[in-house]
Protein backbone atom coordinates (compact mmCIF):
# COMPACT_ATOMS: atom_id res chain seq x y z
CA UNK A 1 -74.79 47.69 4.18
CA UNK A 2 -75.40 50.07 7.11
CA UNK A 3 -76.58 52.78 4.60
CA UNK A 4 -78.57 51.14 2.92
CA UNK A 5 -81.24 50.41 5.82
CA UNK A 6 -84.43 51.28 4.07
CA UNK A 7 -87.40 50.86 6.48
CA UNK A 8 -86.01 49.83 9.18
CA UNK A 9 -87.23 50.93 12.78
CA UNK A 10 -84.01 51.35 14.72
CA UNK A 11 -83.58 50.14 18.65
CA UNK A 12 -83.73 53.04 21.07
CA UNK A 13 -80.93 55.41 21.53
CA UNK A 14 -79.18 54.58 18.69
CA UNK A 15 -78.46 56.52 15.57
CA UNK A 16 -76.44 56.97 12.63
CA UNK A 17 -74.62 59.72 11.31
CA UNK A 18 -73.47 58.34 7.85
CA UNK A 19 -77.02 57.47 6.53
CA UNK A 20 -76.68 59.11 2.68
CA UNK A 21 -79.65 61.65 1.28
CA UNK A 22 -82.15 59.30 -0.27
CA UNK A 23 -82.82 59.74 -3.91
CA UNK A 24 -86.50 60.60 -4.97
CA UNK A 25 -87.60 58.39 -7.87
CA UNK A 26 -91.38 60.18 -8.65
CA UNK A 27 -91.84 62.88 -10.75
CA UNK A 28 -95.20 62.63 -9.62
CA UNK A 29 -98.07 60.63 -7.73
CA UNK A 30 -100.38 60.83 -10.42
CA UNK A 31 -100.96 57.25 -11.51
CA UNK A 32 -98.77 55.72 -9.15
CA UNK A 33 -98.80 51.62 -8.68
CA UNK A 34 -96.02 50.48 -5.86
CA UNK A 35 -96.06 47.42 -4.40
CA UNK A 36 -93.77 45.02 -2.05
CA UNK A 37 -91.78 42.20 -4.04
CA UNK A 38 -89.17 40.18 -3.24
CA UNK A 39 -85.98 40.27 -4.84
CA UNK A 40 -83.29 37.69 -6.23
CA UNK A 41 -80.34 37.41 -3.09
CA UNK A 42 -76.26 38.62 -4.15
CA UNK A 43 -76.98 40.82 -6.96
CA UNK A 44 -75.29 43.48 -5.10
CA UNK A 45 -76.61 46.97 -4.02
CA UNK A 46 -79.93 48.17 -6.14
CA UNK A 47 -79.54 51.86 -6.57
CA UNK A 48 -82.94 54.24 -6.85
CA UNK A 49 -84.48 53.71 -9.94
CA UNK A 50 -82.87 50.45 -11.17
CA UNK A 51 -84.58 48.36 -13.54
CA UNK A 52 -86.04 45.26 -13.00
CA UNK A 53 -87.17 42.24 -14.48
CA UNK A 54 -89.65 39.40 -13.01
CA UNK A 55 -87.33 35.61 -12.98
CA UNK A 56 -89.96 32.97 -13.43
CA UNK A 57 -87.91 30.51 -12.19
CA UNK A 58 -87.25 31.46 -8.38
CA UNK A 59 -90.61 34.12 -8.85
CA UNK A 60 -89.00 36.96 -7.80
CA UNK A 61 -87.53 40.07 -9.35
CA UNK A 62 -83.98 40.70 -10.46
CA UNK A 63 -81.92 43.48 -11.80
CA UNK A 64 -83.06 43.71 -16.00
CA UNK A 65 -80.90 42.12 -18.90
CA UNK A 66 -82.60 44.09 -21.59
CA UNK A 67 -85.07 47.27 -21.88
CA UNK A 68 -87.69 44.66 -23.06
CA UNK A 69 -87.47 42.90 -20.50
CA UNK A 70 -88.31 45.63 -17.71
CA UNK A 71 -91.58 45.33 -15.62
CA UNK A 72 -90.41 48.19 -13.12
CA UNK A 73 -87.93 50.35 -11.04
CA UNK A 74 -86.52 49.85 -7.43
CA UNK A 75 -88.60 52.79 -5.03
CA UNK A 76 -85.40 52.73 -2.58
CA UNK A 77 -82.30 51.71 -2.83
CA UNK A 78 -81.32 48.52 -1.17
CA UNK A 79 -78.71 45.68 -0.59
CA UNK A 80 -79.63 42.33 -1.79
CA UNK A 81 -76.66 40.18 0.19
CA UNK A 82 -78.55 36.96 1.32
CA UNK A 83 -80.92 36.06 2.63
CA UNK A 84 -83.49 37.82 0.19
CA UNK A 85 -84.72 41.08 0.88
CA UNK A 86 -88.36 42.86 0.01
CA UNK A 87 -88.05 45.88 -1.64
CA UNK A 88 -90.79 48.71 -3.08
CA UNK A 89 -91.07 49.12 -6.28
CA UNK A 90 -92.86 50.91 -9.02
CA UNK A 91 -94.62 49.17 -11.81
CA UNK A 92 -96.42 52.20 -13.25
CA UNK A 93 -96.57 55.72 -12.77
CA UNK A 94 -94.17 58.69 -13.80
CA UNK A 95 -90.16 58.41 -12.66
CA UNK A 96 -87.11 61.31 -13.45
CA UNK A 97 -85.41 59.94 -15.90
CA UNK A 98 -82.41 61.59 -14.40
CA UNK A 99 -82.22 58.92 -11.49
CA UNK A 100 -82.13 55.96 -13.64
CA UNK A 101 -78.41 54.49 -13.26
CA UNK A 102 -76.54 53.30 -16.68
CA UNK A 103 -76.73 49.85 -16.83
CA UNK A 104 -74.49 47.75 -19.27
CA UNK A 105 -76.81 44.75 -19.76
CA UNK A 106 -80.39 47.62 -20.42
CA UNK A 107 -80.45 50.39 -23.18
CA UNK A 108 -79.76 53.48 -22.01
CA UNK A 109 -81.82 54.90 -24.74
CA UNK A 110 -84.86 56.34 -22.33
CA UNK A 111 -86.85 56.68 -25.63
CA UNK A 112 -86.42 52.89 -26.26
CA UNK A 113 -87.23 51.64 -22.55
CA UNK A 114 -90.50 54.12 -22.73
CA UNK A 115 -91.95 52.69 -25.44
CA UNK A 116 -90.91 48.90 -24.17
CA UNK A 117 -92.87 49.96 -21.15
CA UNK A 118 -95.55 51.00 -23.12
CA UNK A 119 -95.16 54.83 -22.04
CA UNK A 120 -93.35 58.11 -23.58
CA UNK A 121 -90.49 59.48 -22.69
CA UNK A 122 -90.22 63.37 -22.02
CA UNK A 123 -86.75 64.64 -22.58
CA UNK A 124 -88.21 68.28 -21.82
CA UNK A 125 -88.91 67.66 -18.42
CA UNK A 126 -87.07 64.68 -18.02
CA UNK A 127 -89.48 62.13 -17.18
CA UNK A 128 -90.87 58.67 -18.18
CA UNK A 129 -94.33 57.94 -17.96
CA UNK A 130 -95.75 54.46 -18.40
């Protein structure tokens, strides 16, 4: 998708008018571990904040099928049509809870996934730390 360009240094002269407000994911750089992975190909746009889930079998890193399962959250929102993309994500560090989408397949209880991350949830303030 056009939109969903991520880091992408453009030719001269052109631009874009329909390129949507990024979601931020951090509540804060305190702790903070990012890195560069690549993800499984056609599992469709990856909104902000989606969890993931490392597949042994093709080593890579695909959308998560349960909150036990999750090893981190998608930095920037991107599409993963073939071939497959690399995409930032966090794998510790403190998120807004508010930007995590509802998935079917992962508990929305943010109590549960906190404490499958091995972190706390803070309904207060709305964050996860892990």
């Amino acid at each position: 998708m056009a939109s969903r360009q991520g880091n992408v240094i453009l030719a001269p002269g052109y631009s874009s008018t329909s390129v949507p407000d990024p979601k931020e994911l951090l509540y804060s750089e305190v702790g903070l571990r990012q890195h560069g992975v690549t993800l499984v190909p056609n599992q469709g746009v990856l909104e902000t904040g989606t969890p993931l889930e490392y597949d042994s079998a093709t080593k890579r890193y695909k959308k998560a099928t349960a909150a036990a399962n999750v090893v981190a959250f998608v930095r920037i929102s991107v599409d993963t049509s073939d071939p497959a993309k690399l995409s930032s994500v966090v794998f510790a560090g403190t998120i807004k809870a508010a930007v995590i989408p509802v998935i079917a397949s992962v508990s929305n209880d943010l109590a549960a996934l906190a404490t499958a991350l091995g972190g706390k949830y803070n309904a207060q303030l709305g964050y996860i730390s892990f």
